[in-house]
Protein backbone atom coordinates (compact mmCIF):
# COMPACT_ATOMS: atom_id res chain seq x y z
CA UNK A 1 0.00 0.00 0.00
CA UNK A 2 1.40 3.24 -0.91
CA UNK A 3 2.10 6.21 1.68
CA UNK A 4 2.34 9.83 0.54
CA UNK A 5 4.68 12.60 -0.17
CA UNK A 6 4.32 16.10 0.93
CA UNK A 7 7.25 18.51 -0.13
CA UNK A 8 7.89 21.77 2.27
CA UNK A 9 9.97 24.77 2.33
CA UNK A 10 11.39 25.60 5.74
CA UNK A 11 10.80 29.83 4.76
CA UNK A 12 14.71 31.65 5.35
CA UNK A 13 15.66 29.93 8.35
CA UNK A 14 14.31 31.64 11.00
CA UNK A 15 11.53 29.37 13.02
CA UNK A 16 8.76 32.23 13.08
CA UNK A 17 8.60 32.54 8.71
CA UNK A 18 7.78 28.73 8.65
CA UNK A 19 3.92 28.57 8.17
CA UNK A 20 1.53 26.60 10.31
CA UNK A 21 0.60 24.56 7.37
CA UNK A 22 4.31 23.75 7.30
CA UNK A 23 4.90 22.52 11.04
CA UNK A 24 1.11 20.47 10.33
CA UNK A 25 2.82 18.31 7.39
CA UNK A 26 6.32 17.88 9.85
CA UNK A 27 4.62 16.79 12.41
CA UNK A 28 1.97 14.03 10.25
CA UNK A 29 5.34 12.40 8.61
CA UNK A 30 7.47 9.74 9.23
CA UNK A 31 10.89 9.85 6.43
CA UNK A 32 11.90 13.58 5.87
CA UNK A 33 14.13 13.82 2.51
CA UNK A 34 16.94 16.83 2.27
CA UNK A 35 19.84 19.07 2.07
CA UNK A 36 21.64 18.28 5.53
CA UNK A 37 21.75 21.91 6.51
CA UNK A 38 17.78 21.72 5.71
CA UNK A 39 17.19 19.11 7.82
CA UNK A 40 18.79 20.71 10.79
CA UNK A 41 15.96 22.97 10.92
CA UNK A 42 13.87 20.80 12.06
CA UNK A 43 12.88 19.49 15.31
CA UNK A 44 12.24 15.93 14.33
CA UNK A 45 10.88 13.13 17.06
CA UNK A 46 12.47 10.19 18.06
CA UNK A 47 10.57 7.75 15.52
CA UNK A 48 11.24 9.96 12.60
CA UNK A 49 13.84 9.45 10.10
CA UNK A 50 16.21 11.77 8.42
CA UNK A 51 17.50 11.16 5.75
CA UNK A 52 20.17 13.84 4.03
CA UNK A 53 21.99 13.77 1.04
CA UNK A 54 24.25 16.47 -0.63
CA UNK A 55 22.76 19.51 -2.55
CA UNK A 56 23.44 18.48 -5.88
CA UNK A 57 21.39 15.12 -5.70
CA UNK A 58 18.25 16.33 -6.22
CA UNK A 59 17.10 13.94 -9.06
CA UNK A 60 18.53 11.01 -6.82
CA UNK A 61 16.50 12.16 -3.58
CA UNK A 62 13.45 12.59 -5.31
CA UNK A 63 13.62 9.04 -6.57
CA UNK A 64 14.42 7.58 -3.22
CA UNK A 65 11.42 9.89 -1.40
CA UNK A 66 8.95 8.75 -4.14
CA UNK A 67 10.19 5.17 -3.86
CA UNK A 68 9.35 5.47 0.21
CA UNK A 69 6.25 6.66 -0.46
CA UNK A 70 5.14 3.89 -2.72
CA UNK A 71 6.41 1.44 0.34
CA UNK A 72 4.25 2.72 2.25
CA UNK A 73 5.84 6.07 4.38
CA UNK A 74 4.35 9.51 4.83
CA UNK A 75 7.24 11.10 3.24
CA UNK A 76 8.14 14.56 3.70
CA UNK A 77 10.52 16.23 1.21
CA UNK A 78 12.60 19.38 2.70
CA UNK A 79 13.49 22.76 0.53
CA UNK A 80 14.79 26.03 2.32
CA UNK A 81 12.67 28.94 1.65
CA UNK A 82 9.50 27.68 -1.09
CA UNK A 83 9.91 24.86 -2.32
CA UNK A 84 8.74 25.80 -5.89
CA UNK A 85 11.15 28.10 -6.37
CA UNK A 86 14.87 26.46 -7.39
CA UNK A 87 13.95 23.54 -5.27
CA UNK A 88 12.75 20.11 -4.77
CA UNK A 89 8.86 20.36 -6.45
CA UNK A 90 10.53 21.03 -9.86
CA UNK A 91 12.58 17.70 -8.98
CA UNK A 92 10.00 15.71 -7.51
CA UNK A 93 7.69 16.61 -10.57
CA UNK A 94 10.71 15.96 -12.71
CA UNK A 95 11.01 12.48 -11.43
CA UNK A 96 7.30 11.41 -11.51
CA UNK A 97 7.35 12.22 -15.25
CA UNK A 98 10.36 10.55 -16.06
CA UNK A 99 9.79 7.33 -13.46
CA UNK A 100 7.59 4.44 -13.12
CA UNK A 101 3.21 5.04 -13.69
CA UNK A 102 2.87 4.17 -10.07
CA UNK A 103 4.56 6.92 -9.01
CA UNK A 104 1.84 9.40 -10.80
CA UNK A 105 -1.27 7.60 -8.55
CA UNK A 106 0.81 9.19 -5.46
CA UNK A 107 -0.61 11.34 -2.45
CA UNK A 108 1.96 14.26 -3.52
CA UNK A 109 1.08 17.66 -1.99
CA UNK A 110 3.46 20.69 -2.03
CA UNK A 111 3.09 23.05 0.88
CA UNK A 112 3.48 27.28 -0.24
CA UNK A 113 6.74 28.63 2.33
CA UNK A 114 8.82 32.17 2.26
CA UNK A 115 11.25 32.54 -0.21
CA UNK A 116 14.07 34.26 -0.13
CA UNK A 117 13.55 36.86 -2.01
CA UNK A 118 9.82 37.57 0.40
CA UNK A 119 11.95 37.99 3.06
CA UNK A 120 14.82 40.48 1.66
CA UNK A 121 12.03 42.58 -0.11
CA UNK A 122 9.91 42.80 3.55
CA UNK A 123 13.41 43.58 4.75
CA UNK A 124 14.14 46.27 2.65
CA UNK A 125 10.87 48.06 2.26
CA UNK A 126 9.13 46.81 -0.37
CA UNK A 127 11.39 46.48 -3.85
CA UNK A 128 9.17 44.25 -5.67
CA UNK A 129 6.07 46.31 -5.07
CA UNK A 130 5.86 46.47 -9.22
CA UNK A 131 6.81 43.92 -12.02
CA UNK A 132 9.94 41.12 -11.14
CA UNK A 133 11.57 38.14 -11.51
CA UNK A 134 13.53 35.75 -10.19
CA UNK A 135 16.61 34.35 -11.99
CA UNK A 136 19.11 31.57 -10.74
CA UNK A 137 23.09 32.57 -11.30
CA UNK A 138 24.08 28.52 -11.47
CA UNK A 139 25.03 27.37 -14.83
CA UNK A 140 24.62 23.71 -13.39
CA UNK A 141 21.07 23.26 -15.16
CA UNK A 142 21.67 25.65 -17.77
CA UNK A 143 24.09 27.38 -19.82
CA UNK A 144 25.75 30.62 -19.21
CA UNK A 145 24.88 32.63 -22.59
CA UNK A 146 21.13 31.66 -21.54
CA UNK A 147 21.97 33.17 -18.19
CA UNK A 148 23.20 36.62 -19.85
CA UNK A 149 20.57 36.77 -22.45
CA UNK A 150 17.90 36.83 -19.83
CA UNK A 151 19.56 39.48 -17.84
CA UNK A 152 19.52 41.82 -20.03
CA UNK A 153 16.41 41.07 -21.29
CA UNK A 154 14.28 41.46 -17.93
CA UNK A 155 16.57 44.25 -17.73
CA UNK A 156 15.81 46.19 -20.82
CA UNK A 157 12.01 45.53 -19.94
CA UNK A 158 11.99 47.09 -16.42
CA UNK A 159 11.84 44.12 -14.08
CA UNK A 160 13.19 44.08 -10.57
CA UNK A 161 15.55 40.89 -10.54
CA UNK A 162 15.83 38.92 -7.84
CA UNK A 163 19.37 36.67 -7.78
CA UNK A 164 19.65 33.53 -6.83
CA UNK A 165 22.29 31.28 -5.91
CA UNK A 166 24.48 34.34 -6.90
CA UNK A 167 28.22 33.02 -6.24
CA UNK A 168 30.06 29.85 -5.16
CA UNK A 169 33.31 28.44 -5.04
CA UNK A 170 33.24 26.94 -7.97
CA UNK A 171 31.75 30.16 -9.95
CA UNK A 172 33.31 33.28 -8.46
CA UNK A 173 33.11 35.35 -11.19
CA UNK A 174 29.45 35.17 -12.60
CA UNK A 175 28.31 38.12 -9.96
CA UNK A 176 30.77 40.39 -11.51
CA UNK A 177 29.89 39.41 -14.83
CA UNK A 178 26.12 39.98 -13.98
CA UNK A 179 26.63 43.58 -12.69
CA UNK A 180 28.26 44.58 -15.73
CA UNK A 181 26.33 43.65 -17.66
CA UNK A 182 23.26 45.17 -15.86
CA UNK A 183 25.71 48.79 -15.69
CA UNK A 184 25.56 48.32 -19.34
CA UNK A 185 21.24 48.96 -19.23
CA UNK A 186 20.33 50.57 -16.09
CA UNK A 187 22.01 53.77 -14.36
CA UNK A 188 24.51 53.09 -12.12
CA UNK A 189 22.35 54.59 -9.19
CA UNK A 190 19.96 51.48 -9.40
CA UNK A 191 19.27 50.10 -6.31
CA UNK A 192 21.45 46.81 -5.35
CA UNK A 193 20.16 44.89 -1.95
CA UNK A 194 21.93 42.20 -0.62
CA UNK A 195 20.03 40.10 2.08
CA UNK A 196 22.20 37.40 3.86
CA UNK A 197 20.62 35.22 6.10
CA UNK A 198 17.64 37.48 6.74
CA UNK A 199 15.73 36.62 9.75
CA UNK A 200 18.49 34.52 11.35
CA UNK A 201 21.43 35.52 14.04
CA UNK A 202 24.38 35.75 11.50
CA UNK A 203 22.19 38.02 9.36
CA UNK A 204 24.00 40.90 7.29
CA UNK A 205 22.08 43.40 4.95
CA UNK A 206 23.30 46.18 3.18
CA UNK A 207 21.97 48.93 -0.01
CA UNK A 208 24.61 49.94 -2.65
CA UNK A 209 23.82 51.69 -5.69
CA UNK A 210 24.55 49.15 -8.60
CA UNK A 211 27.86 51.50 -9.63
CA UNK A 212 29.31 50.13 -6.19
CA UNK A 213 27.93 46.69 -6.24
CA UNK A 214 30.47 43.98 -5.71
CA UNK A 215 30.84 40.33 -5.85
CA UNK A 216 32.76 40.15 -2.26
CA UNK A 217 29.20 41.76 -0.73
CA UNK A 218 27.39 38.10 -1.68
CA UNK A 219 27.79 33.94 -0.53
CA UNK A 220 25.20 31.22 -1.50
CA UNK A 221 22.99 32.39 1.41
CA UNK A 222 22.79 35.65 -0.03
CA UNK A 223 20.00 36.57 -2.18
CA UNK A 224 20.16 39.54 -4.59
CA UNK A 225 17.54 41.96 -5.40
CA UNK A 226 18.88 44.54 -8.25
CA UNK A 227 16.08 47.34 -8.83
CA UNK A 228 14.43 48.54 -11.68
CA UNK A 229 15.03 52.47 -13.08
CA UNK A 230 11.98 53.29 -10.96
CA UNK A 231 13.13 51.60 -7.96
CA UNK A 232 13.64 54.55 -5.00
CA UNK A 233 15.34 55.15 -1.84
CA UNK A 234 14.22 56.69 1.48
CA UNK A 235 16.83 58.03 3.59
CA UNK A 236 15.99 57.72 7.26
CA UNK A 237 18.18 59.10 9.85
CA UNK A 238 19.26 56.28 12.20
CA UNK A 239 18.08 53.82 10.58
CA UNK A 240 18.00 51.79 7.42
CA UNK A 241 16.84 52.87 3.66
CA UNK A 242 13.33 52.01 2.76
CA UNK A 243 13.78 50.60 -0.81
CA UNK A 244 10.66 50.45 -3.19
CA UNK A 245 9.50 50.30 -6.61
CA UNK A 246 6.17 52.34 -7.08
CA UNK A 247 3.35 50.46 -8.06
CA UNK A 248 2.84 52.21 -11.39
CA UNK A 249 5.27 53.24 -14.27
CA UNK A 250 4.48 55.81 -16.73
CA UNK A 251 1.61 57.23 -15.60
């Protein structure tokens, strides 16, 4: 008899931006799937199982949650943040249409959580309070060209841009590429925001205009958020910018 498969985002780390619905589905499961560092969130019982695996095996954990599940376990699959955004839905889905027909007569639900991206926009102000997007700096899934052709385009069209997975050790240059080329279309005043860790004890946030952005400002817990033309600033003495972008454009 098969089980079921629920896949969660944990919000930015910090307990209080995990939803109720979110705590529900951890406490109702018995295997939890995920990232190590993902895992550690969560304040599992005695009689459930953990079972991590490295970042880069998301195909591989998918297969092995979806194979508990048909054994018969209430599976629970763990993403930071949402996890329909550059996380384990898009692999779990990925899986079921590539795997066996029993896996597509599954219980799968996926549960709605804070990206990061919610959180560094509440932090700032509100920076995507008009048109954005969200766009992933890994080349792992996708090549580079592709990455720098969408840049610009989202660019060009007025989009705040939200970053993603914006530097590593093994790609240490991609940031700096990415703010030149976004010098090359918007001014240099643009807004940059760069939200590490927000919610959490070790966070660090900081405002540069794009002119000053720099690649040493960023790790992969940072997420950026790179404003549009529009995008403003309010100065507040004593405390930090409010950042927005006004609701209409050309009005």
């Amino acid at each position: 008899m098969s089980g079921s498969l629920v896949i969660i985002g944990t919000g930015p780390g910090n307990p209080g931006q995990t939803t109720p619905q979110t705590f529900e589905a951890i406490a109702a499961s018995d295997v939890f799937f995920g990232y190590g560092p993902y895992l550690d969130r969560l304040d599992l019982r005695p009689d459930q199982v953990r079972m991590a695996s490295d970042n880069r095996e998301e195909i591989d954990r998918a297969r092995a949650a979806l194979d508990a599940a048909m054994r018969g376990a209430k599976v629970c699959v763990v993403s930071g943040g949402d996890p329909g955004v550059f996380a384990m839905a898009a692999a779990i889905c990925e899986a079921v249409e590539n795997g066996p027909e029993t896996w597509r007569r599954l219980d799968i639900r996926v549960l709605p959580g804070v990206t990061a991206m919610l959180a560094v926009a509440a932090r700032a102000g509100a920076p995507l309070g008009h048109d954005f997007c969200a766009i992933s700096l890994s080349d792992n899934l996708k090549p580079w060209d592709l990455i720098e052709r969408r840049l610009r385009a989202v660019a060009e069209a007025g989009l705040v841009i939200a970053l993603y997975n914006p530097i590593s050790k093994a790609r240490p240059w991609q940031l700096s590429t990415a703010f030149k080329l976004l010098r090359e279309v918007l001014p240099v005043t643009t807004p940059v925001i760069f939200g590490r860790a927000v919610g959490r004890s070790d966070e660090s946030f900081v405002v540069v205009p794009l002119g000053e952005a720099d690649r040493q400002q960023a790790d992969m817990a940072t997420c950026v958020i790179i404003g549009s033309a529009e995008t403003r600033i309010i100065e507040r003495p004593g405390l930090d910018p409010l950042v927005y972008s006004p609701r209409g454009v050309g009005l």
